[in-house]
C-alpha atoms as a PDB file:
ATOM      1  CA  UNK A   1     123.672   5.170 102.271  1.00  0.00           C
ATOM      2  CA  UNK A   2     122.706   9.012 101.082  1.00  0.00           C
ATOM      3  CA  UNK A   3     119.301   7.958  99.850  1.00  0.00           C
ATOM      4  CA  UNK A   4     118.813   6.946 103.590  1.00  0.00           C
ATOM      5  CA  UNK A   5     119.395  10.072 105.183  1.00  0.00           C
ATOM      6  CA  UNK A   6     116.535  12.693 105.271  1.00  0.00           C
ATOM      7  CA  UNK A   7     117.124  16.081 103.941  1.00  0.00           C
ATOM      8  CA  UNK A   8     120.564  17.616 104.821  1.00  0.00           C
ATOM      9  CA  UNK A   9     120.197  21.507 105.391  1.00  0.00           C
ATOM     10  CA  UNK A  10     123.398  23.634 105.456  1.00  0.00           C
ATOM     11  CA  UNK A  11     123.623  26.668 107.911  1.00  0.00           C
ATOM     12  CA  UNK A  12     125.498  29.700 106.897  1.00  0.00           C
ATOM     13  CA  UNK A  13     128.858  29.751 109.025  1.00  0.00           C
ATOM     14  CA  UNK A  14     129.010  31.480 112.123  1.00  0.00           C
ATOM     15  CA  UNK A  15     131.560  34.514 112.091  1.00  0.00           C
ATOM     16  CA  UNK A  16     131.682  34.255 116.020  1.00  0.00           C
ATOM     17  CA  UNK A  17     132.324  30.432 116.489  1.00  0.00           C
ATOM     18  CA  UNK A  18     134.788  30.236 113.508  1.00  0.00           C
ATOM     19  CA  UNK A  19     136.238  33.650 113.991  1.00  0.00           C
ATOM     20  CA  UNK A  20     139.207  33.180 110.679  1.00  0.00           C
ATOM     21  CA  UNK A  21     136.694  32.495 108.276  1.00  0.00           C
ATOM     22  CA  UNK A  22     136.227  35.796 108.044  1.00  0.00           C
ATOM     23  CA  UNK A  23     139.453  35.896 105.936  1.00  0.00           C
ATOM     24  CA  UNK A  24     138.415  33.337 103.628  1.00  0.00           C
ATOM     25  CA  UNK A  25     137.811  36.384 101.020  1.00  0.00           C
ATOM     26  CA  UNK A  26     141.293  38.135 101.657  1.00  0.00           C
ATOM     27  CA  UNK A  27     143.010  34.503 101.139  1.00  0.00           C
ATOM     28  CA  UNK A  28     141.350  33.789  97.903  1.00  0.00           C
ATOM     29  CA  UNK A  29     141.975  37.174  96.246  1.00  0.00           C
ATOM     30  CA  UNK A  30     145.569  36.921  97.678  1.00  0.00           C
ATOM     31  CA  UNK A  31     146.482  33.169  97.608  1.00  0.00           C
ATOM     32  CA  UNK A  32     150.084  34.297  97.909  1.00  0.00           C
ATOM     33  CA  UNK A  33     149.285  34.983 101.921  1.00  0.00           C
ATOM     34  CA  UNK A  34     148.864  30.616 102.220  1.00  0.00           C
ATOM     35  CA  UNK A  35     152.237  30.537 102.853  1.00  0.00           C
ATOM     36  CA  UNK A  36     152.078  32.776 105.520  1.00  0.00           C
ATOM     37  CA  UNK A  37     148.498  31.403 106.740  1.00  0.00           C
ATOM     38  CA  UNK A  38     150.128  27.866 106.897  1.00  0.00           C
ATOM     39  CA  UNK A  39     153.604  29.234 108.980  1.00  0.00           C
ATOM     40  CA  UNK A  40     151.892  30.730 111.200  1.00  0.00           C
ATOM     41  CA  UNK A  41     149.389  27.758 111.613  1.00  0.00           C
ATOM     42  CA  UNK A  42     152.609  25.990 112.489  1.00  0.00           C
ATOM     43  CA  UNK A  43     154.265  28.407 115.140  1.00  0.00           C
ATOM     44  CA  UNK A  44     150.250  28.351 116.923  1.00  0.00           C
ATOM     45  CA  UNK A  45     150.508  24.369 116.941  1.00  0.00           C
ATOM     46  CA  UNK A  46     154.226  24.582 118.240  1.00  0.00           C
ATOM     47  CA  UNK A  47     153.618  26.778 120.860  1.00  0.00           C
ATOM     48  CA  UNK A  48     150.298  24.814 121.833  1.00  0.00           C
ATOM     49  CA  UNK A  49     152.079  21.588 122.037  1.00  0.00           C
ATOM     50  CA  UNK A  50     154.941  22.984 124.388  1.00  0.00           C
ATOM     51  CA  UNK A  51     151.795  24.341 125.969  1.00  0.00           C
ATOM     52  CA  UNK A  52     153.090  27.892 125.573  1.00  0.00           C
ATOM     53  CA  UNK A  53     149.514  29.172 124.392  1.00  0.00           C
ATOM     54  CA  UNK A  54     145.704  28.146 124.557  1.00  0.00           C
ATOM     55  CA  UNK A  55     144.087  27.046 122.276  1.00  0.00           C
ATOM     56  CA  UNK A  56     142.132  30.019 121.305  1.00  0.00           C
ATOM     57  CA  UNK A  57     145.898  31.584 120.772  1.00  0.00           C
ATOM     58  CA  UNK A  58     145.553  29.962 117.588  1.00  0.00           C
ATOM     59  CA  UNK A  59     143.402  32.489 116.395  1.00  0.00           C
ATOM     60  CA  UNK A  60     145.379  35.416 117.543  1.00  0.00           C
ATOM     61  CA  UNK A  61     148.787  34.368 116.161  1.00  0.00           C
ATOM     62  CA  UNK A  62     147.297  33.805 112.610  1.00  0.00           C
ATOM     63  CA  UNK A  63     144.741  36.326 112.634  1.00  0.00           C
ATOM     64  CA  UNK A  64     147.887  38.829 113.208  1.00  0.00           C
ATOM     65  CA  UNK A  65     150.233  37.024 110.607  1.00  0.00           C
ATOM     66  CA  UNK A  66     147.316  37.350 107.710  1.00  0.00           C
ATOM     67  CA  UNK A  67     146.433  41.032 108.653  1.00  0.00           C
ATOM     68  CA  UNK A  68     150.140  42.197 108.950  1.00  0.00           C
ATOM     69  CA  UNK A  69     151.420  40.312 105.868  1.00  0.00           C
ATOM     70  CA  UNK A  70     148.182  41.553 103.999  1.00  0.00           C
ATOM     71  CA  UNK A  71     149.512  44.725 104.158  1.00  0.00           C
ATOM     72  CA  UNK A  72     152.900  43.738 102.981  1.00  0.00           C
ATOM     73  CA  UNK A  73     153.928  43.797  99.205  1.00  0.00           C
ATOM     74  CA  UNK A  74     155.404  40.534  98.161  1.00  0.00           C
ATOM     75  CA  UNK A  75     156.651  38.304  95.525  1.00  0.00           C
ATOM     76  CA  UNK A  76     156.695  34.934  95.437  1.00  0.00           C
ATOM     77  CA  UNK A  77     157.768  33.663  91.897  1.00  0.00           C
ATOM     78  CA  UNK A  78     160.323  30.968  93.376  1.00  0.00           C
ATOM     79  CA  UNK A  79     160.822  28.534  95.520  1.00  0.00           C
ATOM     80  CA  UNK A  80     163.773  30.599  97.455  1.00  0.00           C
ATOM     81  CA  UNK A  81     161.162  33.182  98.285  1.00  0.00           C
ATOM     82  CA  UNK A  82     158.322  30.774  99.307  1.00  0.00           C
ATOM     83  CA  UNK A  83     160.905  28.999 101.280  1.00  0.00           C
ATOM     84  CA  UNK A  84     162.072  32.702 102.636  1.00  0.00           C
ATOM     85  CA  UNK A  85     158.797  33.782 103.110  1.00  0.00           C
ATOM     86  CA  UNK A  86     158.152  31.054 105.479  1.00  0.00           C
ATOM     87  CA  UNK A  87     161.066  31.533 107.752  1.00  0.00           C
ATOM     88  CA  UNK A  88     160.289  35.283 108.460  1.00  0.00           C
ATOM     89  CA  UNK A  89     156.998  34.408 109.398  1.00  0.00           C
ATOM     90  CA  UNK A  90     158.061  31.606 111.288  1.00  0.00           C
ATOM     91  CA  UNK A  91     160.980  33.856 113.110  1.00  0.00           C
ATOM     92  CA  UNK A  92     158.737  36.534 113.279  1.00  0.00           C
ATOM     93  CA  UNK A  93     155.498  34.688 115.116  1.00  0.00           C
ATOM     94  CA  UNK A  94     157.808  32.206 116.794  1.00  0.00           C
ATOM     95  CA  UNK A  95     158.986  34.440 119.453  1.00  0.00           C
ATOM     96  CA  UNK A  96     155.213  35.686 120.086  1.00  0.00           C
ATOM     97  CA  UNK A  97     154.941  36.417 123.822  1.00  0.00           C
ATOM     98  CA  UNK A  98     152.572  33.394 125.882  1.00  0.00           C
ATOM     99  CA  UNK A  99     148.767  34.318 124.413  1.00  0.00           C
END
């Protein structure tokens, strides 16, 4: 019950314990980059479950996709080049050395 709960207080985010929020901005003025956000999400959960990174190497392969990509002129007014976009990122982060 809501009405049972005292007074909920919400704490701004914290920039060092959720490091990729810092990219919230860059996603929503460029919402073309969550197809590369969610591929590279992918490859990171891949390589975590065939334990070939930490966990924090989450951070590192996405952070790297989103800052490399945000750079990158692109198109994406099909499906064929959603669909393309998301295998080069895939192919690109899969082969990522152990992080």
């Amino acid at each position: 019950d809501l009405y049972a709960l005292s007074a909920i207080k919400f704490e701004p985010i914290s920039m060092e314990r959720y490091t990729l929020w810092r990219y919230k901005d860059l996603l929503l003025e460029n919402p073309k980059l969550g197809v590369v956000l969610n591929a590279s999400n992918e490859v990171a959960m891949e390589k975590f479950l065939n334990q070939e990174i930490a966990f924090g190497g989450f951070i590192q392969i996405i952070s790297q996709a989103l800052e490399l990509y945000a750079k990158k002129s692109f198109k994406l007014s099909s499906l064929d080049e959603v669909l393309a976009l998301d295998k080069e990122v895939r192919e690109r982060f899969g082969s990522v050395a152990r992080v």
